[in-house]
N, C-alpha and C. Protein backbone atom coordinates (compact mmCIF):
# COMPACT_ATOMS: atom_id res chain seq x y z
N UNK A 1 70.12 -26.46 31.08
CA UNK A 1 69.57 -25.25 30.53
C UNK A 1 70.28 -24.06 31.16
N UNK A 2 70.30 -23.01 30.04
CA UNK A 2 71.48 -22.21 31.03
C UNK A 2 70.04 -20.60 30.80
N UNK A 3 70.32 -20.09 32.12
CA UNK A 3 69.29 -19.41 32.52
C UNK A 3 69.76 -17.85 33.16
N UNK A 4 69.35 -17.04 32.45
CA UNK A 4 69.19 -16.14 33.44
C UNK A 4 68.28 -15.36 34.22
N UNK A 5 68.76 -14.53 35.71
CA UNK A 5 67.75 -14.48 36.82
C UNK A 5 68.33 -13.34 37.29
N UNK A 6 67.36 -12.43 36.91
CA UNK A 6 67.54 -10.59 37.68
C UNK A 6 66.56 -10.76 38.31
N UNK A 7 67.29 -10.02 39.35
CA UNK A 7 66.41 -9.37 40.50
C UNK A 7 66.24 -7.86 41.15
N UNK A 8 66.87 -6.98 39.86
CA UNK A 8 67.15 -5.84 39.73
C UNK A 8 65.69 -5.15 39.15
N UNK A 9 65.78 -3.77 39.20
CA UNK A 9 65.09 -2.72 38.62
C UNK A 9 65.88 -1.68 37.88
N UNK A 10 66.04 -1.34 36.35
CA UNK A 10 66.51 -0.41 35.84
C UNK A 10 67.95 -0.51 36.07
N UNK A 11 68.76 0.60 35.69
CA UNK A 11 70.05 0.31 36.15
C UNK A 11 70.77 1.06 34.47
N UNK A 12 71.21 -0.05 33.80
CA UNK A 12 71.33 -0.08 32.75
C UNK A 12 70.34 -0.69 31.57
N UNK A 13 69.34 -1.06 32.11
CA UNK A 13 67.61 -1.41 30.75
C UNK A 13 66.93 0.04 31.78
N UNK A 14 65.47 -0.35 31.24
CA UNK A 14 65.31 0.93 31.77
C UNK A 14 63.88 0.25 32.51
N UNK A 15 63.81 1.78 33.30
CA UNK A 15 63.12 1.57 34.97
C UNK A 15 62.06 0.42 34.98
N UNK A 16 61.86 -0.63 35.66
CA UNK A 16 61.12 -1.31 36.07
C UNK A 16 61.14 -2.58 35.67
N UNK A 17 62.08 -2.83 34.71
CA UNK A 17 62.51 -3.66 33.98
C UNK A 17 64.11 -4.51 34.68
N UNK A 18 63.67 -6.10 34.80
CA UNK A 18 65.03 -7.04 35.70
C UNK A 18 65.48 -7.44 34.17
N UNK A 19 64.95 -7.62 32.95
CA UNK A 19 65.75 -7.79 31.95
C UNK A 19 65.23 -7.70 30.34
N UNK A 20 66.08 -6.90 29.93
CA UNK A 20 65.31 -6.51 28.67
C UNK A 20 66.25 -7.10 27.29
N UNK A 21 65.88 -7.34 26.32
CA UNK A 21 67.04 -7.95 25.00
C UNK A 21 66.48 -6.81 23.90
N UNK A 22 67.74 -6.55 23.48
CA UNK A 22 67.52 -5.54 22.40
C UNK A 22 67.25 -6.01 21.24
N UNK A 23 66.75 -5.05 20.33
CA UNK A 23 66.07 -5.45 18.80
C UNK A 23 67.50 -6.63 18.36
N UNK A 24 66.52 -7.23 17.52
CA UNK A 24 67.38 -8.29 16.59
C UNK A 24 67.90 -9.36 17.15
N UNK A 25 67.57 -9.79 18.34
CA UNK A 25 68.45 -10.56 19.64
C UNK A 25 67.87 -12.21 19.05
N UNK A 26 68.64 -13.11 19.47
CA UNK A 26 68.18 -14.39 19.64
C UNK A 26 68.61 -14.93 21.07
N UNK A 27 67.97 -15.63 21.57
CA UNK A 27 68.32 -16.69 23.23
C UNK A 27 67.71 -17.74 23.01
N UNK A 28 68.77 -18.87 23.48
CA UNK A 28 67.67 -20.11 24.00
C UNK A 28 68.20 -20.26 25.16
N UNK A 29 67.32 -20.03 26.12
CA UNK A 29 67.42 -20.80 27.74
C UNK A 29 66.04 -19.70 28.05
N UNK A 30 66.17 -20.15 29.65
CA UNK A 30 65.50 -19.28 30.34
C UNK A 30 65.82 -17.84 30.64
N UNK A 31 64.61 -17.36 31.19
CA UNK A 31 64.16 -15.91 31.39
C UNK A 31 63.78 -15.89 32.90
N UNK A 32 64.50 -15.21 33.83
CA UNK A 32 63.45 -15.09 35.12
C UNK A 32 63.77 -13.61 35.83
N UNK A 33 63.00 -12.73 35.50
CA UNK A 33 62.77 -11.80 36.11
C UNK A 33 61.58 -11.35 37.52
N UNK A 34 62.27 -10.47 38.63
CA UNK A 34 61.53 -10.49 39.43
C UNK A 34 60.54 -9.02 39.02
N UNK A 35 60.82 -8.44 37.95
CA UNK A 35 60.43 -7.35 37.84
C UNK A 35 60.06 -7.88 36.14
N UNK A 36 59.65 -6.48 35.37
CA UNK A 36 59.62 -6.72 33.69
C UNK A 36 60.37 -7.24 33.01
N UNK A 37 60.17 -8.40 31.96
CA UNK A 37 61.14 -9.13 30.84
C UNK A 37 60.56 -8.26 29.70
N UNK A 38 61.45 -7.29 29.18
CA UNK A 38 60.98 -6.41 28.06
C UNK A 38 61.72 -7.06 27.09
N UNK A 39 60.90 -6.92 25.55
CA UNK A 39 61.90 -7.73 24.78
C UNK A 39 61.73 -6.41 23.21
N UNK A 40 62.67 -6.34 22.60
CA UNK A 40 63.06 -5.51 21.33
C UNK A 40 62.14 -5.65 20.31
N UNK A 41 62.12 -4.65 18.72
CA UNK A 41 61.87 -5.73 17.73
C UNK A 41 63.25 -7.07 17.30
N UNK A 42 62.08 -7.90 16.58
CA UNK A 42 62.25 -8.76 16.15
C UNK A 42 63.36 -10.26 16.70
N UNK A 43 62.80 -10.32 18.03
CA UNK A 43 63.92 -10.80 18.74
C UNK A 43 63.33 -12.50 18.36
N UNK A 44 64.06 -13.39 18.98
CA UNK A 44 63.89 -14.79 18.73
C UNK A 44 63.74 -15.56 20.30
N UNK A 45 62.83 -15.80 20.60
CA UNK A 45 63.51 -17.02 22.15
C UNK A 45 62.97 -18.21 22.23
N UNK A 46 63.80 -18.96 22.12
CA UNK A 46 63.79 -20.24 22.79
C UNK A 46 64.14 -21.15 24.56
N UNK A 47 62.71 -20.74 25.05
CA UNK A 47 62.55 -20.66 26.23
C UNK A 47 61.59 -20.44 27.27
N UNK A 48 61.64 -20.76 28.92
CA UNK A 48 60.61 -20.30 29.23
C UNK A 48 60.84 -19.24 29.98
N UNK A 49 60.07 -18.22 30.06
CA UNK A 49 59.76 -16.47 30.43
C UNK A 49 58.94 -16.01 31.54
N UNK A 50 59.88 -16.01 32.57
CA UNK A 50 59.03 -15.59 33.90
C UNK A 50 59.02 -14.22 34.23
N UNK A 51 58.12 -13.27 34.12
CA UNK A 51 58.50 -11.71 34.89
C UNK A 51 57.21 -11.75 35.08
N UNK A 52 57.22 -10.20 36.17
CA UNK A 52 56.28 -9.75 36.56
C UNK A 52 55.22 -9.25 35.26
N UNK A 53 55.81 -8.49 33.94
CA UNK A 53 55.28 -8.66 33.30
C UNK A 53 56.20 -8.76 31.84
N UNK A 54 55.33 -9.30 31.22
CA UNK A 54 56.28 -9.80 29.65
C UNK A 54 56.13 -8.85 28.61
N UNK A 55 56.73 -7.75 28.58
CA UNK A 55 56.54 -6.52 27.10
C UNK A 55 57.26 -7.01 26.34
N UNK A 56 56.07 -7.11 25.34
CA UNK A 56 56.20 -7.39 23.97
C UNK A 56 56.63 -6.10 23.07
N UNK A 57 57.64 -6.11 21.85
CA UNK A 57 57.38 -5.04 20.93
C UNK A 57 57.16 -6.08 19.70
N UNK A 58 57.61 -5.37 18.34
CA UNK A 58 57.04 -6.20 16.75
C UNK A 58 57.76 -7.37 16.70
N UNK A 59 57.59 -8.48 16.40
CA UNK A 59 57.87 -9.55 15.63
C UNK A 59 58.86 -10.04 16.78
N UNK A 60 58.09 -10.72 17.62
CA UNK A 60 58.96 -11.38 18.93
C UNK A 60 58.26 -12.77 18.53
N UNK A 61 59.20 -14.08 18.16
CA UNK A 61 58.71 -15.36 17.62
C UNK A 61 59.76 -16.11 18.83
N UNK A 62 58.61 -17.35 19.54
CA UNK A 62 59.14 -18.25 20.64
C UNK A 62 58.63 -19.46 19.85
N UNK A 63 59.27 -20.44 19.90
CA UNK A 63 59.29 -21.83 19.64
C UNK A 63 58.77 -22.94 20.79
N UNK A 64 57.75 -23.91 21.01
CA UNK A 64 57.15 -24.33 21.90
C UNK A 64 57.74 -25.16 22.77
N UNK A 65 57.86 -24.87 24.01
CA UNK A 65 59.10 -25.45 25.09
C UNK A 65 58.34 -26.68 25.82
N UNK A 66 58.65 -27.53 26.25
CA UNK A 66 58.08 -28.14 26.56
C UNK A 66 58.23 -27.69 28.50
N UNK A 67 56.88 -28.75 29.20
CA UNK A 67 57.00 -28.49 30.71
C UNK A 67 58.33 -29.02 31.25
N UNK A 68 58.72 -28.17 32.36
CA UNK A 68 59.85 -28.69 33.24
C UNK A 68 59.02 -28.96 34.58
N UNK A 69 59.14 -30.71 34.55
CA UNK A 69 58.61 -31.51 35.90
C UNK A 69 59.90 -31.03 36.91
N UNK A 70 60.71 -30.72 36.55
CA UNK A 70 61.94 -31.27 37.55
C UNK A 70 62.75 -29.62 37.25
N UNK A 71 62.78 -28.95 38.44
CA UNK A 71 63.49 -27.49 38.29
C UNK A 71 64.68 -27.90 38.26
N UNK A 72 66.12 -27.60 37.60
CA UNK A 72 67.11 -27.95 37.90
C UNK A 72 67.83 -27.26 38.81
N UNK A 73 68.62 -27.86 39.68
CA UNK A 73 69.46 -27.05 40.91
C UNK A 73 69.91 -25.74 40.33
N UNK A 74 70.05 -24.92 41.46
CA UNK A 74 70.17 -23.49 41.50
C UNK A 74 69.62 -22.48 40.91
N UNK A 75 68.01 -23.22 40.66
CA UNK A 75 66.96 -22.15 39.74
C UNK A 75 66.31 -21.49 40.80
N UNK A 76 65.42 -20.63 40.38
CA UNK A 76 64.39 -19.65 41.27
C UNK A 76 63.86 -21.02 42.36
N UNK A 77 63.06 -20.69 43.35
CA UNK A 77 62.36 -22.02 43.96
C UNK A 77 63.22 -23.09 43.95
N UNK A 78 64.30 -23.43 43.99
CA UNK A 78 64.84 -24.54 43.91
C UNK A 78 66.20 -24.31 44.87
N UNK A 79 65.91 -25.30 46.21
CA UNK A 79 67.52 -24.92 47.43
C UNK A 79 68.78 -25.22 46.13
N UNK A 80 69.42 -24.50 46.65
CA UNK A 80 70.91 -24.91 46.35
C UNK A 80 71.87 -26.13 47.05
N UNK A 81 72.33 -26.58 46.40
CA UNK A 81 73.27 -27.89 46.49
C UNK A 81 74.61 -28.08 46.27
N UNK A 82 75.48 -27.73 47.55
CA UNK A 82 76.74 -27.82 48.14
C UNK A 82 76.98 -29.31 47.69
N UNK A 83 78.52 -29.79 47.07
CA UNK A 83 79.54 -30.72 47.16
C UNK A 83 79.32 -30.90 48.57
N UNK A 84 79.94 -32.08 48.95
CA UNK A 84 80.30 -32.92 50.51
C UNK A 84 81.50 -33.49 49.69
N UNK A 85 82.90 -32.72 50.29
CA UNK A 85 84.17 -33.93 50.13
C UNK A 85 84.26 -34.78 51.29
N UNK A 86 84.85 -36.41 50.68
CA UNK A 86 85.22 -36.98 51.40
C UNK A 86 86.20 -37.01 52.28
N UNK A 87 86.73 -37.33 53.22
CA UNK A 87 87.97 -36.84 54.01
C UNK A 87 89.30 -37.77 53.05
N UNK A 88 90.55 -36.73 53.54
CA UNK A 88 91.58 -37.88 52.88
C UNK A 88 92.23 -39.18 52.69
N UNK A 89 92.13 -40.34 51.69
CA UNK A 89 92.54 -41.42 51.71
C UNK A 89 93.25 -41.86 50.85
N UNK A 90 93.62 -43.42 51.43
CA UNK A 90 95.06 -43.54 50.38
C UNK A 90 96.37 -43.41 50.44
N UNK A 91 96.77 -42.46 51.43
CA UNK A 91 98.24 -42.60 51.89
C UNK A 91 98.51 -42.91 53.38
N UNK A 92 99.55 -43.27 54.02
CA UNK A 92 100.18 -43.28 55.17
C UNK A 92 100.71 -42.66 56.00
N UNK A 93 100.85 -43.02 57.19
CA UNK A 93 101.98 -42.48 58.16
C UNK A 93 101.72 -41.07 58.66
């Protein structure tokens, strides 16, 4: 699932808001804001939607996601997970 995760306030959306989608938008993945997920008219998402709070405007339609038992690596709450290379093998001398 490919996801995105602000942890911003304002900037370029506006004040108080970690991520906002403009009118007419479609997404499928995740949503994780540490601040407001503001969303446009008539946007589309397929996904699940974490903010502090979720503004709605007209005709915002989500499709029913099912639960995630299992967070996938490098989500909110979830350690991150470094490669381990093996040392070099296979040649001589």
């Amino acid at each position: 699932m490919f996801m995105v995760v602000a942890n911003g306030s304002g900037g370029q959306v506006n004040p108080g808001d970690s991520i906002q989608m403009d009118n007419n938008f479609s997404w499928q993945g995740g949503l994780y804001g540490t601040n407001a997920v503001e969303f446009g008219n008539n946007d589309h998402v397929d996904g699940p939607i974490v903010g502090s709070q979720i503004i709605l405007s007209n005709n915002l339609s989500t499709n029913a996601f099912a639960n995630i038992a299992v967070v996938p690596v490098g989500m909110p709450s979830n350690k991150d997970v470094y490669a381990q290379p093996n040392p070099p093998q296979g040649f001589t001398g």
